[in-house]
Protein backbone atom coordinates (compact mmCIF):
# COMPACT_ATOMS: atom_id res chain seq x y z
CA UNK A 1 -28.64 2.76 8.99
CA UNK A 2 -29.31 -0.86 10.80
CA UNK A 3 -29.06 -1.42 14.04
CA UNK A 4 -29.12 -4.39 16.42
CA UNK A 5 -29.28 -4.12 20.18
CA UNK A 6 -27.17 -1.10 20.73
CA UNK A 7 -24.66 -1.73 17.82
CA UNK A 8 -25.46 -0.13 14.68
CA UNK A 9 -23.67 -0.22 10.81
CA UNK A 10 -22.68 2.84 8.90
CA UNK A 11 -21.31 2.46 5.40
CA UNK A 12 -18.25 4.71 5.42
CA UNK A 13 -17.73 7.80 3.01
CA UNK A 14 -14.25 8.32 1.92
CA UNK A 15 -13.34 11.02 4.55
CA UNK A 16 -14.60 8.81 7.49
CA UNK A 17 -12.57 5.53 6.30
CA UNK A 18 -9.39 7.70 6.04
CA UNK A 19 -10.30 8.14 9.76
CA UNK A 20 -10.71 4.75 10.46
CA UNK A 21 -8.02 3.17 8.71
CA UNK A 22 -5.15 5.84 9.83
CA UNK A 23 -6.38 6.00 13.62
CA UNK A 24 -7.34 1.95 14.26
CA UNK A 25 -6.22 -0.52 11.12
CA UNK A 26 -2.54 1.05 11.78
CA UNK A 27 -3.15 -0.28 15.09
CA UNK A 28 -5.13 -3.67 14.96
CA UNK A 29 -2.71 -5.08 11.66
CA UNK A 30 0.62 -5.85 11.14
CA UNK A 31 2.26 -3.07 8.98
CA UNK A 32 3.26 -5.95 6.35
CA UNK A 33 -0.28 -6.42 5.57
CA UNK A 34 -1.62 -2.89 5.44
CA UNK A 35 -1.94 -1.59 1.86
CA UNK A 36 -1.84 2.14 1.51
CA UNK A 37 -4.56 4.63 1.63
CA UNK A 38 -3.89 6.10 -1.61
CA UNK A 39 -4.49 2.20 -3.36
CA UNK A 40 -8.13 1.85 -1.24
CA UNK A 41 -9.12 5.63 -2.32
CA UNK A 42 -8.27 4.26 -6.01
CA UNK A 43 -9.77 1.20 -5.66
CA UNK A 44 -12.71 3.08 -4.15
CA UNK A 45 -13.00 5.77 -6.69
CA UNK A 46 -13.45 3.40 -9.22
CA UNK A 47 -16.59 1.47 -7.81
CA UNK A 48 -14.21 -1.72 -5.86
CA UNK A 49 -14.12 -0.80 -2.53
CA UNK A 50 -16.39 -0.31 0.59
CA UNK A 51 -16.04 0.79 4.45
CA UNK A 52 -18.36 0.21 7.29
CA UNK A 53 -18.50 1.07 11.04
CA UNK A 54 -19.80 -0.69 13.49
CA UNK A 55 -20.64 1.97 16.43
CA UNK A 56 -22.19 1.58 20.06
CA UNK A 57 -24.38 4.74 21.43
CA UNK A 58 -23.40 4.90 25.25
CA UNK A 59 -26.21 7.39 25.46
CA UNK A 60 -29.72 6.29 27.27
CA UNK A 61 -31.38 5.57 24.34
CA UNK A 62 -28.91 2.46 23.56
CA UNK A 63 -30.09 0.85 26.64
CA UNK A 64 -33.85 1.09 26.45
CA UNK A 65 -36.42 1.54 23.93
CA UNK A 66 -37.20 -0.53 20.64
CA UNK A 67 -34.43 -1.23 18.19
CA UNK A 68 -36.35 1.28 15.81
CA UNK A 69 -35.74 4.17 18.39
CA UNK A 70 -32.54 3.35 19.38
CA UNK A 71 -31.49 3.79 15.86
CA UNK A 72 -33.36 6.72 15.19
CA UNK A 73 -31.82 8.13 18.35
CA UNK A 74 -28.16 6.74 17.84
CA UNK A 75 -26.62 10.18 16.56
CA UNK A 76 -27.90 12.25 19.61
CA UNK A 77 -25.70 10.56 22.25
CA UNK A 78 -21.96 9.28 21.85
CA UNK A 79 -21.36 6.96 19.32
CA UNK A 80 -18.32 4.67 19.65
CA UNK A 81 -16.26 2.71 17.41
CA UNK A 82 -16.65 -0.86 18.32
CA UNK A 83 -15.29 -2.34 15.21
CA UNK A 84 -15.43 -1.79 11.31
CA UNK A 85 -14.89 -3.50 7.98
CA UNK A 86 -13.16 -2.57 4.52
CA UNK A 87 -14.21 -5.09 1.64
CA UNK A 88 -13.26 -5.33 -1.98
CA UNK A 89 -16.03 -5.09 -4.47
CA UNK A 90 -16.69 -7.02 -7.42
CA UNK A 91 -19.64 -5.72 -9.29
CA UNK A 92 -19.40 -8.21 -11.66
CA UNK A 93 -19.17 -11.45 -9.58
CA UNK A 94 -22.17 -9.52 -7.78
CA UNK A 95 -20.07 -10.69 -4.47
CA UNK A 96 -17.38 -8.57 -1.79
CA UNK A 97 -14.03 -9.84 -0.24
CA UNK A 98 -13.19 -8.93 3.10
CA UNK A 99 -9.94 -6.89 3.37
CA UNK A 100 -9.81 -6.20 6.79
CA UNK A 101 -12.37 -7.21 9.60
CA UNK A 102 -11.69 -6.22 13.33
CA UNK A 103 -13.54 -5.46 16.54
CA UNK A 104 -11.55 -2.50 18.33
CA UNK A 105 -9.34 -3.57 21.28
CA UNK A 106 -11.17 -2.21 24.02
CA UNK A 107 -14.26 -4.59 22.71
CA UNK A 108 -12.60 -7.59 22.13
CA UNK A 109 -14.51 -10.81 23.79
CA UNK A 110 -17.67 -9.41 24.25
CA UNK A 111 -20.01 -10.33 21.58
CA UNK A 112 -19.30 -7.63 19.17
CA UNK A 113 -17.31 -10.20 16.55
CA UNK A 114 -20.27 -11.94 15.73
CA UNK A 115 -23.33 -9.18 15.90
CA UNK A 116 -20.89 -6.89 13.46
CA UNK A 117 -20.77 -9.77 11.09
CA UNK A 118 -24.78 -9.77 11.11
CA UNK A 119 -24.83 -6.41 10.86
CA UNK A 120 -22.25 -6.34 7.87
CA UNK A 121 -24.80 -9.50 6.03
CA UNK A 122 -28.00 -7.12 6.60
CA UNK A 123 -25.58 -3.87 5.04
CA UNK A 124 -24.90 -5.71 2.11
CA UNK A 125 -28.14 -7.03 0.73
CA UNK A 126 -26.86 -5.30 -2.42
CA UNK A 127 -24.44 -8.82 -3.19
CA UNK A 128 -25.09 -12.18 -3.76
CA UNK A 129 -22.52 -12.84 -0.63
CA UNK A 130 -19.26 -11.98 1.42
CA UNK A 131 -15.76 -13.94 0.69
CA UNK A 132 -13.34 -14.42 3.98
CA UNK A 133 -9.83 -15.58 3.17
CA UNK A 134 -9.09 -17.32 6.46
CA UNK A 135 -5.53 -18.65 6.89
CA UNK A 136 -4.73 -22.22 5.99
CA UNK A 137 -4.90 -24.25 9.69
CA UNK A 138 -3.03 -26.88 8.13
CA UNK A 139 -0.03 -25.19 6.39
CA UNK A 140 0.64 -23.39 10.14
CA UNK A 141 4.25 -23.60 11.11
CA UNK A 142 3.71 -23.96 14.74
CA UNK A 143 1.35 -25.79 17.04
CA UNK A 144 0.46 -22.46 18.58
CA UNK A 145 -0.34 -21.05 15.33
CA UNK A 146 -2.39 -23.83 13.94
CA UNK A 147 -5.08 -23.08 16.90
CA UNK A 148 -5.01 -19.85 16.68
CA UNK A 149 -6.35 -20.35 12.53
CA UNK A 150 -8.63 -22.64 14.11
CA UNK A 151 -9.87 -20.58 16.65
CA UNK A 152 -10.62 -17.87 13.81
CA UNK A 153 -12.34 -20.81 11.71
CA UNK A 154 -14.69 -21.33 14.80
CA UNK A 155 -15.56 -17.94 14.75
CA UNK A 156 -16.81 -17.27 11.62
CA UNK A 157 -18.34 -20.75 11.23
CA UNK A 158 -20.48 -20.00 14.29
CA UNK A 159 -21.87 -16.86 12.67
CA UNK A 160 -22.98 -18.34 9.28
CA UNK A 161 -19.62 -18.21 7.45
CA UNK A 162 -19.26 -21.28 5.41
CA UNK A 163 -16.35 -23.17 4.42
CA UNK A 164 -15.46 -24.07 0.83
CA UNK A 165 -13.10 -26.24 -0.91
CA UNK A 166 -11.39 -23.50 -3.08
CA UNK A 167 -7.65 -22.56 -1.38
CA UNK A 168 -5.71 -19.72 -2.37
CA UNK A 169 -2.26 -18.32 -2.53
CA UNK A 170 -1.41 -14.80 -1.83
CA UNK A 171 1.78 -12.88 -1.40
CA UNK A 172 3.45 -15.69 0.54
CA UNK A 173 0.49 -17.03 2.49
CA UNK A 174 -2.01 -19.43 1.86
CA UNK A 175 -5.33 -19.39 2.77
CA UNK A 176 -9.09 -21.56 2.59
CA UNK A 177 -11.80 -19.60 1.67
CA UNK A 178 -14.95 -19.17 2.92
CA UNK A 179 -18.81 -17.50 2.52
CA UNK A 180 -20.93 -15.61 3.87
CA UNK A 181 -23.96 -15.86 1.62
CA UNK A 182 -26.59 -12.71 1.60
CA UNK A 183 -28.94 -12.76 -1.06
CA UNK A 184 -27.82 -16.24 -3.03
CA UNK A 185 -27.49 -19.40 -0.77
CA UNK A 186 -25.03 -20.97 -3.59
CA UNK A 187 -22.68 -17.99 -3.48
CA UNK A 188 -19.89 -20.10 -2.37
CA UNK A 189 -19.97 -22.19 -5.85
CA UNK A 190 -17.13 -21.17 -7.84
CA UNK A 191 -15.78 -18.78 -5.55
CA UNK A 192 -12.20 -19.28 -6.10
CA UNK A 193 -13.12 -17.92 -9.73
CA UNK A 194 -14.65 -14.82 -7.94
CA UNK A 195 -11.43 -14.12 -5.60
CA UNK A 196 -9.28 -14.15 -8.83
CA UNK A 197 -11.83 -11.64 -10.51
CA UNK A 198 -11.67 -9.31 -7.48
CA UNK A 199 -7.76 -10.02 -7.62
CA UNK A 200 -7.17 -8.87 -10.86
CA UNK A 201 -8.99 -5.85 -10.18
CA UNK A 202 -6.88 -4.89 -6.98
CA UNK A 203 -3.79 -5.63 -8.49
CA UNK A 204 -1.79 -4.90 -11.90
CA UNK A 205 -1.25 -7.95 -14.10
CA UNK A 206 2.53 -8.88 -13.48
CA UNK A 207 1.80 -8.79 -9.36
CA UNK A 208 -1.31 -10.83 -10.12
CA UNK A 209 0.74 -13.47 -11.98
CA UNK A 210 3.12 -13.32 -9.35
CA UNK A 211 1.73 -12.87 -5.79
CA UNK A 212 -1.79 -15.30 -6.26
CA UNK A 213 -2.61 -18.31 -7.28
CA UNK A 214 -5.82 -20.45 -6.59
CA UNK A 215 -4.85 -24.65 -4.97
């Protein structure tokens, strides 16, 4: 367990991520874009899927002390769910996709975005790096919508997410894709090649050929 100020990561067992994708996903996603829990627990059982939470302790020992005893001492006061992350995993690409990335509403513009991110990099030491499909900016139908996707592409470029060339298509949306690179600096080379490979794990062959396609 890592911890930064008073925000620490927990990877999540099976049990817990139930938890957190019934009780806040349902809430923080459009229903549209919310697989079902029975495909993650499959996905997980088989090695291709991870959870982590990002809590806050509201107890003293978040709020004084060295980062070592804060963590030490996170579990004896009340830990709160500030945010949390699902991720495909590609064992053989050696690299994760983010599924679905959110800080919980209540935590929203205060710094949590970015330290969970840092948090998630320092988790996940394990993989070369972290893939992001962020929505095109440029194939936005509206004006409003275009800065929203730009506002998102701020975000993650100001916490060491890197932008690519590679572009995807998937189920009616298109996206860029970007890198968060952990233990390999070049993860980003050739990562259209890794989304397809975690693709065609997630889904059966005639959706694959279907619903994605790299630009």
């Amino acid at each position: 367990m890592s911890s930064t100020l008073n925000i620490y990561v927990k990877p999540l067992d099976i049990r817990e991520a139930k938890a957190v994708y019934i009780g806040n996903a349902h809430q923080d996603f459009p229903q549209n874009e919310l697989k079902s829990f029975s495909m993650i627990e499959d996905l997980w059982n088989k090695g291709f899927y991870r959870g982590y939470g990002f809590y806050e302790n509201v107890g003293e020992s978040a709020e004084t002390g060295s980062a070592e005893v804060r963590s030490a001492e996170a579990t004896a006061g009340k830990d709160i769910l500030r945010g949390y992350a699902f991720t495909m995993a590609d064992p053989d690409a050696h690299i994760l996709l983010v599924d679905y990335f959110a800080v919980c509403e209540e935590a929203r513009g205060k710094g949590y975005g970015g330290k969970a991110l840092a948090l998630l990099k320092e988790s996940c030491t394990e993989w070369d790096g972290i893939i992001f499909e962020v929505e095109d900016d440029e194939s936005a139908e509206s004006e409003e919508e275009r800065l929203l996707r730009q506002r998102r592409i701020s975000f993650y470029e100001k916490n060491g997410v890197e932008m690519t060339k590679d572009r995807s298509y998937a189920f009616g949306v298109d996206y860029k894709l970007m890198v968060l690179p952990v233990t390999d600096e070049k993860a980003g080379e050739g990562v259209g090649e890794k989304l397809s490979s975690i693709y065609q794990k997630m889904l059966s062959e005639q959706i694959f050929q279907t619903m994605f396609r790299l630009r």
